[in-house]
C-alpha atoms as a PDB file:
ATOM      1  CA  UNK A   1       0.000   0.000   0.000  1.00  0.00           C
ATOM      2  CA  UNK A   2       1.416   3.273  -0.767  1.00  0.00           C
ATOM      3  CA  UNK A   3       1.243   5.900   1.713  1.00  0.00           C
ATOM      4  CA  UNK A   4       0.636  10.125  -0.081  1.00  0.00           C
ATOM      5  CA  UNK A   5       1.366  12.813   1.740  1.00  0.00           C
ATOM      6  CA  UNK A   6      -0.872  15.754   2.523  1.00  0.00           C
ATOM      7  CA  UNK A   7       1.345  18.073  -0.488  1.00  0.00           C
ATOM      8  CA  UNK A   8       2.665  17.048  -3.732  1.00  0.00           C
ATOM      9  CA  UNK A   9       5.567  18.705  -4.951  1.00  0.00           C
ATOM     10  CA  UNK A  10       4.232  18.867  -8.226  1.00  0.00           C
ATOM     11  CA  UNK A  11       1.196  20.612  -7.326  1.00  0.00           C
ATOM     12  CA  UNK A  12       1.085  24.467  -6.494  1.00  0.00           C
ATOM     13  CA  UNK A  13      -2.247  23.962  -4.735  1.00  0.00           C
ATOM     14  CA  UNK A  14      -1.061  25.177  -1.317  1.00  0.00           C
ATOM     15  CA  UNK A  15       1.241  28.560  -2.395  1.00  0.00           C
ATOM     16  CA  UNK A  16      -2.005  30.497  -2.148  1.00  0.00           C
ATOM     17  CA  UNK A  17      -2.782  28.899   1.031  1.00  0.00           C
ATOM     18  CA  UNK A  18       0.287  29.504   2.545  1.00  0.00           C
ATOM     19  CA  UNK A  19       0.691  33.206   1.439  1.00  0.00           C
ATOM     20  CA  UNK A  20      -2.306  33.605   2.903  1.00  0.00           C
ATOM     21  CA  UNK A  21      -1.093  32.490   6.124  1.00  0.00           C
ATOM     22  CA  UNK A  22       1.708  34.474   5.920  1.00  0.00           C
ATOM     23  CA  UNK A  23      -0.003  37.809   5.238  1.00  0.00           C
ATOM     24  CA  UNK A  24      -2.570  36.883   8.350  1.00  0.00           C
ATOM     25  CA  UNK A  25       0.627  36.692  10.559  1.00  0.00           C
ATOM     26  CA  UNK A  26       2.181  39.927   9.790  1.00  0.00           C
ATOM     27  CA  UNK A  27      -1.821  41.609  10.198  1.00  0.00           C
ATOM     28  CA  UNK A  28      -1.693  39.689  13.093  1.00  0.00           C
ATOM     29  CA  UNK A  29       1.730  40.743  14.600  1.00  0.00           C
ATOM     30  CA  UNK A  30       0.886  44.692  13.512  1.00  0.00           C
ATOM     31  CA  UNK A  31      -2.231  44.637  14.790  1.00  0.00           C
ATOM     32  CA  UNK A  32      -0.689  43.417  18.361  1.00  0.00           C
ATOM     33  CA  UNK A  33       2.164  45.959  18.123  1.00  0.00           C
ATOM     34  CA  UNK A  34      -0.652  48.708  17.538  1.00  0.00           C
ATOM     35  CA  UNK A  35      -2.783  47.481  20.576  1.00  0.00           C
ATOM     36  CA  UNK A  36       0.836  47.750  22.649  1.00  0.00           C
ATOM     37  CA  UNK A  37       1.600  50.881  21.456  1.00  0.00           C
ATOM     38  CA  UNK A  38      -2.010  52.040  22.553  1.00  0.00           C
ATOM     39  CA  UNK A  39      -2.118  50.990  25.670  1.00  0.00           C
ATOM     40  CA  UNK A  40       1.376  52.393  26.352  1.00  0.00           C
ATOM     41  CA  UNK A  41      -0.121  55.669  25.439  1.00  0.00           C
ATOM     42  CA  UNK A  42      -3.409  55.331  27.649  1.00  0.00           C
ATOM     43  CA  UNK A  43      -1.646  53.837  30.630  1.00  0.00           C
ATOM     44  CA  UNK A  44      -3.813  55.379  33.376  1.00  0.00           C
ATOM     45  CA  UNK A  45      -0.530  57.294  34.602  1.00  0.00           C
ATOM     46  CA  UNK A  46      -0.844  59.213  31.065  1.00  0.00           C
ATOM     47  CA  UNK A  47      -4.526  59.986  31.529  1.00  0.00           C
ATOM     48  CA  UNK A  48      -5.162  64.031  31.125  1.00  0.00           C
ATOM     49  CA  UNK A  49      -5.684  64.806  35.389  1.00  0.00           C
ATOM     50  CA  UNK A  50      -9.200  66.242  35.878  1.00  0.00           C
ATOM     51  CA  UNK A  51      -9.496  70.209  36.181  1.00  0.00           C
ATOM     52  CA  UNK A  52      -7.300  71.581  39.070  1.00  0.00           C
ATOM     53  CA  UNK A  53      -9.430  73.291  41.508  1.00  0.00           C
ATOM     54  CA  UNK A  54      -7.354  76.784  42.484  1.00  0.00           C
ATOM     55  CA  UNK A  55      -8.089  79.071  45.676  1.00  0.00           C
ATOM     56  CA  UNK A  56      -9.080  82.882  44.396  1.00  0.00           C
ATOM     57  CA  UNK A  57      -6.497  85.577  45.727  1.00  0.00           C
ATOM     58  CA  UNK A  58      -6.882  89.057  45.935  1.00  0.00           C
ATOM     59  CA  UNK A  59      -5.606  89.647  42.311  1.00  0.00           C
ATOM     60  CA  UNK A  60      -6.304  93.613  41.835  1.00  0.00           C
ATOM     61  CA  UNK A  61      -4.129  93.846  38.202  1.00  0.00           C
ATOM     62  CA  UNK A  62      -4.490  90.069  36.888  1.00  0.00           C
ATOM     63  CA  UNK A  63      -6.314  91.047  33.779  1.00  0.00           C
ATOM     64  CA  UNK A  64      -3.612  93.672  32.816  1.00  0.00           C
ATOM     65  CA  UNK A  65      -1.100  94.162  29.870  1.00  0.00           C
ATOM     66  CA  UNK A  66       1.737  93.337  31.241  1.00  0.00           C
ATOM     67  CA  UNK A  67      -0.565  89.844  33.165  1.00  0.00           C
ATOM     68  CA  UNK A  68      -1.885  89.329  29.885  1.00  0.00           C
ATOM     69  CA  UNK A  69       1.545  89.190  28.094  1.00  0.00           C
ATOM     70  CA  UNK A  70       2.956  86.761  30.257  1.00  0.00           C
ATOM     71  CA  UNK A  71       0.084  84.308  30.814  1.00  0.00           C
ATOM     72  CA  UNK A  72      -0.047  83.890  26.701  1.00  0.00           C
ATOM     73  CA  UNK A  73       3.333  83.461  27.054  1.00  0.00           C
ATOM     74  CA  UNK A  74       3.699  80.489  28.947  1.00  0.00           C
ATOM     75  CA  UNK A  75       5.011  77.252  28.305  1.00  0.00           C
ATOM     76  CA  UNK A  76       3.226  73.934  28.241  1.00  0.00           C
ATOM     77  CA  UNK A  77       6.217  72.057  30.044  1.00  0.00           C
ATOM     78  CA  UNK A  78       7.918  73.062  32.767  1.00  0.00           C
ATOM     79  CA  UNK A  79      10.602  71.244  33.527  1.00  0.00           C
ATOM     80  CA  UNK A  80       8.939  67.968  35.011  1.00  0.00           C
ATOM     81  CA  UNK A  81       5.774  69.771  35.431  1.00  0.00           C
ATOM     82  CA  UNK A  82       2.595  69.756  32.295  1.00  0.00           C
ATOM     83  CA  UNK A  83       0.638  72.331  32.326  1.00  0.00           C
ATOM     84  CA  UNK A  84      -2.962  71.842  34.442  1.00  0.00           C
ATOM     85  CA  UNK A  85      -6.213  72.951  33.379  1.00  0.00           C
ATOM     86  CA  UNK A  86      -7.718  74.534  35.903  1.00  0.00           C
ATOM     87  CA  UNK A  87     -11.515  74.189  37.091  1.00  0.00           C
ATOM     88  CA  UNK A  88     -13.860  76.422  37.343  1.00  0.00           C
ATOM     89  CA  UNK A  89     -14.352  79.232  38.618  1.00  0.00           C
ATOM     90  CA  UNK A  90     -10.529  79.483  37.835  1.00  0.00           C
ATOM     91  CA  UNK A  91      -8.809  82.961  39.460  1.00  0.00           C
ATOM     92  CA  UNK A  92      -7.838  85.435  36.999  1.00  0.00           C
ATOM     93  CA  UNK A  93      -4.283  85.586  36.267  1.00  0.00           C
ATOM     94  CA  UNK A  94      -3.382  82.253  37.275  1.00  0.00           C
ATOM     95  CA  UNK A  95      -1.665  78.940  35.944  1.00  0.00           C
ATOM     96  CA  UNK A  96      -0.646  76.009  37.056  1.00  0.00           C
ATOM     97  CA  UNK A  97       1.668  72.860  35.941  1.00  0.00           C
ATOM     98  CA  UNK A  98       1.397  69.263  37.963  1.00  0.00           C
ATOM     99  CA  UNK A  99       3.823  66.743  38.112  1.00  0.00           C
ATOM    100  CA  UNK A 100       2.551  62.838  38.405  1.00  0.00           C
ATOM    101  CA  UNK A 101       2.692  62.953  41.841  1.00  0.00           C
ATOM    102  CA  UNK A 102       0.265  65.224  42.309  1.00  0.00           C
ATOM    103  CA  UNK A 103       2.743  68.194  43.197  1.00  0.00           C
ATOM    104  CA  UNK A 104       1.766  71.603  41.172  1.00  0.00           C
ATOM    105  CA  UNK A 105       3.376  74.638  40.284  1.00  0.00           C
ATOM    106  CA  UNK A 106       0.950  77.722  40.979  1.00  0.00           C
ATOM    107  CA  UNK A 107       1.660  81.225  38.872  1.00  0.00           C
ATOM    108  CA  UNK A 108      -0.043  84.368  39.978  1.00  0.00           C
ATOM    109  CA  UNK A 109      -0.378  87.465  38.049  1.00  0.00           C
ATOM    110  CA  UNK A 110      -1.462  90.874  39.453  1.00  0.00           C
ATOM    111  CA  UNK A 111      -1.340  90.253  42.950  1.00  0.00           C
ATOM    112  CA  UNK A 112      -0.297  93.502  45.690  1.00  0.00           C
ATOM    113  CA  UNK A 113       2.793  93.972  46.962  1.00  0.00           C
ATOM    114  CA  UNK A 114       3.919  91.196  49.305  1.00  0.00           C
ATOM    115  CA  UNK A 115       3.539  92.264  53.230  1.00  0.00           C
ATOM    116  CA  UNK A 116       6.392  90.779  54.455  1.00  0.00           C
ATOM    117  CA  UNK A 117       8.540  92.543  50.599  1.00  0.00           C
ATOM    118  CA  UNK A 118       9.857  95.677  53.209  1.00  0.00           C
ATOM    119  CA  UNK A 119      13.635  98.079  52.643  1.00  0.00           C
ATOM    120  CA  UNK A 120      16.371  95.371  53.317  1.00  0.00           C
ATOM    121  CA  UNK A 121      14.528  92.437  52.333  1.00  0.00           C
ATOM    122  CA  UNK A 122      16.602  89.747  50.813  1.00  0.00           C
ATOM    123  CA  UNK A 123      15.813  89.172  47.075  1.00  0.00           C
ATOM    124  CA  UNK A 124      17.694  86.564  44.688  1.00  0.00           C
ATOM    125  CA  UNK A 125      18.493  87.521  41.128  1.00  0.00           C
ATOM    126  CA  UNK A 126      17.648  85.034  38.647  1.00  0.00           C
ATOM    127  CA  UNK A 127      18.374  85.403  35.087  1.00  0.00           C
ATOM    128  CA  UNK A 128      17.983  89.278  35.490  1.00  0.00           C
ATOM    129  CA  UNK A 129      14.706  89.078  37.348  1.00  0.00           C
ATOM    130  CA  UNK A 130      14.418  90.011  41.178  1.00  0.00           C
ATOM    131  CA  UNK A 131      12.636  87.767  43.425  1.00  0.00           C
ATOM    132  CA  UNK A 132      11.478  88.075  47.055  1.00  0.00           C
ATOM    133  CA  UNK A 133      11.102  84.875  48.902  1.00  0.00           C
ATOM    134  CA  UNK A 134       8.571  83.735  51.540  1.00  0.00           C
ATOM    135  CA  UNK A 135       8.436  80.311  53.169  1.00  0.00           C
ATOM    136  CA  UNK A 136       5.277  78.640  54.407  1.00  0.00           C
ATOM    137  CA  UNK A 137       6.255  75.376  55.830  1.00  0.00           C
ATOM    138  CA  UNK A 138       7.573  73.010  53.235  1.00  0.00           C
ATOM    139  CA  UNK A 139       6.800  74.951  50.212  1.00  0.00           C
ATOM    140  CA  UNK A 140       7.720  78.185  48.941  1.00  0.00           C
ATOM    141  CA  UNK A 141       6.820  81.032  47.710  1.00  0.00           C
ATOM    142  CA  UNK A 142       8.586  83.836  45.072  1.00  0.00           C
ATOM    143  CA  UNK A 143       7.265  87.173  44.164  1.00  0.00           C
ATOM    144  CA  UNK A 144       8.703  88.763  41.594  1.00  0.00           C
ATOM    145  CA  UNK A 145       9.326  92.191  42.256  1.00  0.00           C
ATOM    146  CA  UNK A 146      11.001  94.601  40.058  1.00  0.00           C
ATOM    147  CA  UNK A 147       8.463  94.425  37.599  1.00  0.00           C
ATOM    148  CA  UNK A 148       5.393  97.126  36.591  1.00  0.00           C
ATOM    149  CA  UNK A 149       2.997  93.731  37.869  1.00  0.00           C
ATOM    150  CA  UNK A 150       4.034  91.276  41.483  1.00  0.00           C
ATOM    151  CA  UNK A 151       3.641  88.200  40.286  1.00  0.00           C
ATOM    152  CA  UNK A 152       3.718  85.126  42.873  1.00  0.00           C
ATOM    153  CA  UNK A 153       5.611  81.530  42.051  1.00  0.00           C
ATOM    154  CA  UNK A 154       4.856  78.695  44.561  1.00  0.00           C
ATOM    155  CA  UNK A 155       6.820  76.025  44.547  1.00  0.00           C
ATOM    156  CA  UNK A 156       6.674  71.757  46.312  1.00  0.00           C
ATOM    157  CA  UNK A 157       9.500  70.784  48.079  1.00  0.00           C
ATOM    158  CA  UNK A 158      12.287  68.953  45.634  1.00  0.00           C
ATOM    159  CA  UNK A 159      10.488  71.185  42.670  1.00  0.00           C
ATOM    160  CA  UNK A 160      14.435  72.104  41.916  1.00  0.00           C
ATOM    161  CA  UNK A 161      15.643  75.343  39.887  1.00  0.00           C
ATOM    162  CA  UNK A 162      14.065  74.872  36.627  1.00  0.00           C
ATOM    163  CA  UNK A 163      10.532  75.987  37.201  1.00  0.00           C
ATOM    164  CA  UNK A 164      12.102  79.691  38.511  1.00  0.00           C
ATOM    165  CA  UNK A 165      14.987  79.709  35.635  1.00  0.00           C
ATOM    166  CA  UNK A 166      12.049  79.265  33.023  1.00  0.00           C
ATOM    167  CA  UNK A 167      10.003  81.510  34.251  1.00  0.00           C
ATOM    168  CA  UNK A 168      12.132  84.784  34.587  1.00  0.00           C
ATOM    169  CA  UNK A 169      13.618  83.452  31.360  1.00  0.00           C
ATOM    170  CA  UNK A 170       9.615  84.299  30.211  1.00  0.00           C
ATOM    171  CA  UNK A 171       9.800  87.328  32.284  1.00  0.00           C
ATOM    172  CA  UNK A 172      12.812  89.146  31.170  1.00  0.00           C
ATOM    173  CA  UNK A 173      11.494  88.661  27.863  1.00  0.00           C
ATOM    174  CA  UNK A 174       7.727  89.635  28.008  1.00  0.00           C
ATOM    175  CA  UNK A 175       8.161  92.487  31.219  1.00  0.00           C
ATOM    176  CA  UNK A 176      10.388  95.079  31.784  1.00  0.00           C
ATOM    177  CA  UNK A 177      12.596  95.813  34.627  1.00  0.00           C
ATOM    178  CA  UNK A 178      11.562  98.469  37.356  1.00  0.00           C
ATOM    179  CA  UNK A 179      12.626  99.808  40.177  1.00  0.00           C
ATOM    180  CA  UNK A 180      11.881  97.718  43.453  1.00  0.00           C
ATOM    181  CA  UNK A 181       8.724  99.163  45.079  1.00  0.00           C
ATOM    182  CA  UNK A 182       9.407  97.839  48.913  1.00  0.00           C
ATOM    183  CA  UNK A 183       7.160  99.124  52.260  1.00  0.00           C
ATOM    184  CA  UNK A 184       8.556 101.087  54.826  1.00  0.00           C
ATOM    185  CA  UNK A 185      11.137  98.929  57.201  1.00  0.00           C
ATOM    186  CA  UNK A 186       9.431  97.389  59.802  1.00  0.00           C
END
């Protein structure tokens, strides 16, 4: 008794059926590498944060030129930090990056003089713009203040140098330098 195999080699019958194979492996393999690639992109750590709820501050000159200038100004990244959206009602003048731990950067445009910004108070110079520091526990705060508008940078702990180097980087550029407008000594 003779024994056939499934193929002949004579007969071409199965090229079409294994090309077709072949081309439902590579769809196959894309179409996995796509999912991947999805997924990687809508890992829950990547999903846009919801609106960032922000306090309202006494913001007298937040919708002013100079305000204005710098606000459209700013960048999307900052250093580790993506820009939030903010929820509303969200305060005039204000902006805000988050990092994925929840930290934020808070801008504030148009704010008043800072109470404690008096004759002899330190200030550190940063890229040609003047800021007056004030600490509030663990995080900090820095007014810029030898500009026509105060504006207000508050900072996490470990936020690092790049969020303040950005900024007056911004703020030399958009606003120009003034005199320093401190209160009476204390």
């Amino acid at each position: 008794m003779e024994r056939r195999g499934l193929t002949n080699p004579g007969n071409d019958s199965d090229g079409p059926a294994r090309l077709a194979l072949l081309v439902a492996l590579v769809v196959a393999v894309i179409a996995v590498g796509g999912a991947l690639a999805v997924a990687a992109l809508h890992h829950p750590g990547r999903r846009p944060a919801p609106p960032m709820p922000l306090a309202t501050v006494p913001a007298p000159h937040a919708d002013s030129g100079p305000c204005r200038a710098v606000l459209a100004a700013l960048p999307v990244d900052l250093g580790d930090y993506q820009r939030a959206e903010l929820a509303e009602p969200a305060p005039q003048g204000a902006a805000a990056w988050t990092a994925g731990d929840g930290a934020a950067v808070v801008l504030r445009c148009g704010l008043d003089r800072p109470a404690d910004f008096v004759v002899g108070s330190p200030l550190q110079v940063v890229d040609h713009v003047q800021w007056f520091e004030v600490r509030e526990g663990d995080r900090a705060t820095w007014y810029v203040v030898d500009r026509s508008v105060y504006l207000a940078l508050t900072l996490p702990p470990g936020s690092g140098p790049t969020p303040i180097q950005e900024l007056s980087d911004l703020i030399a550029e958009k606003l120009q330098a003034v005199p320093i407008r401190p209160g009476p000594p204390r």
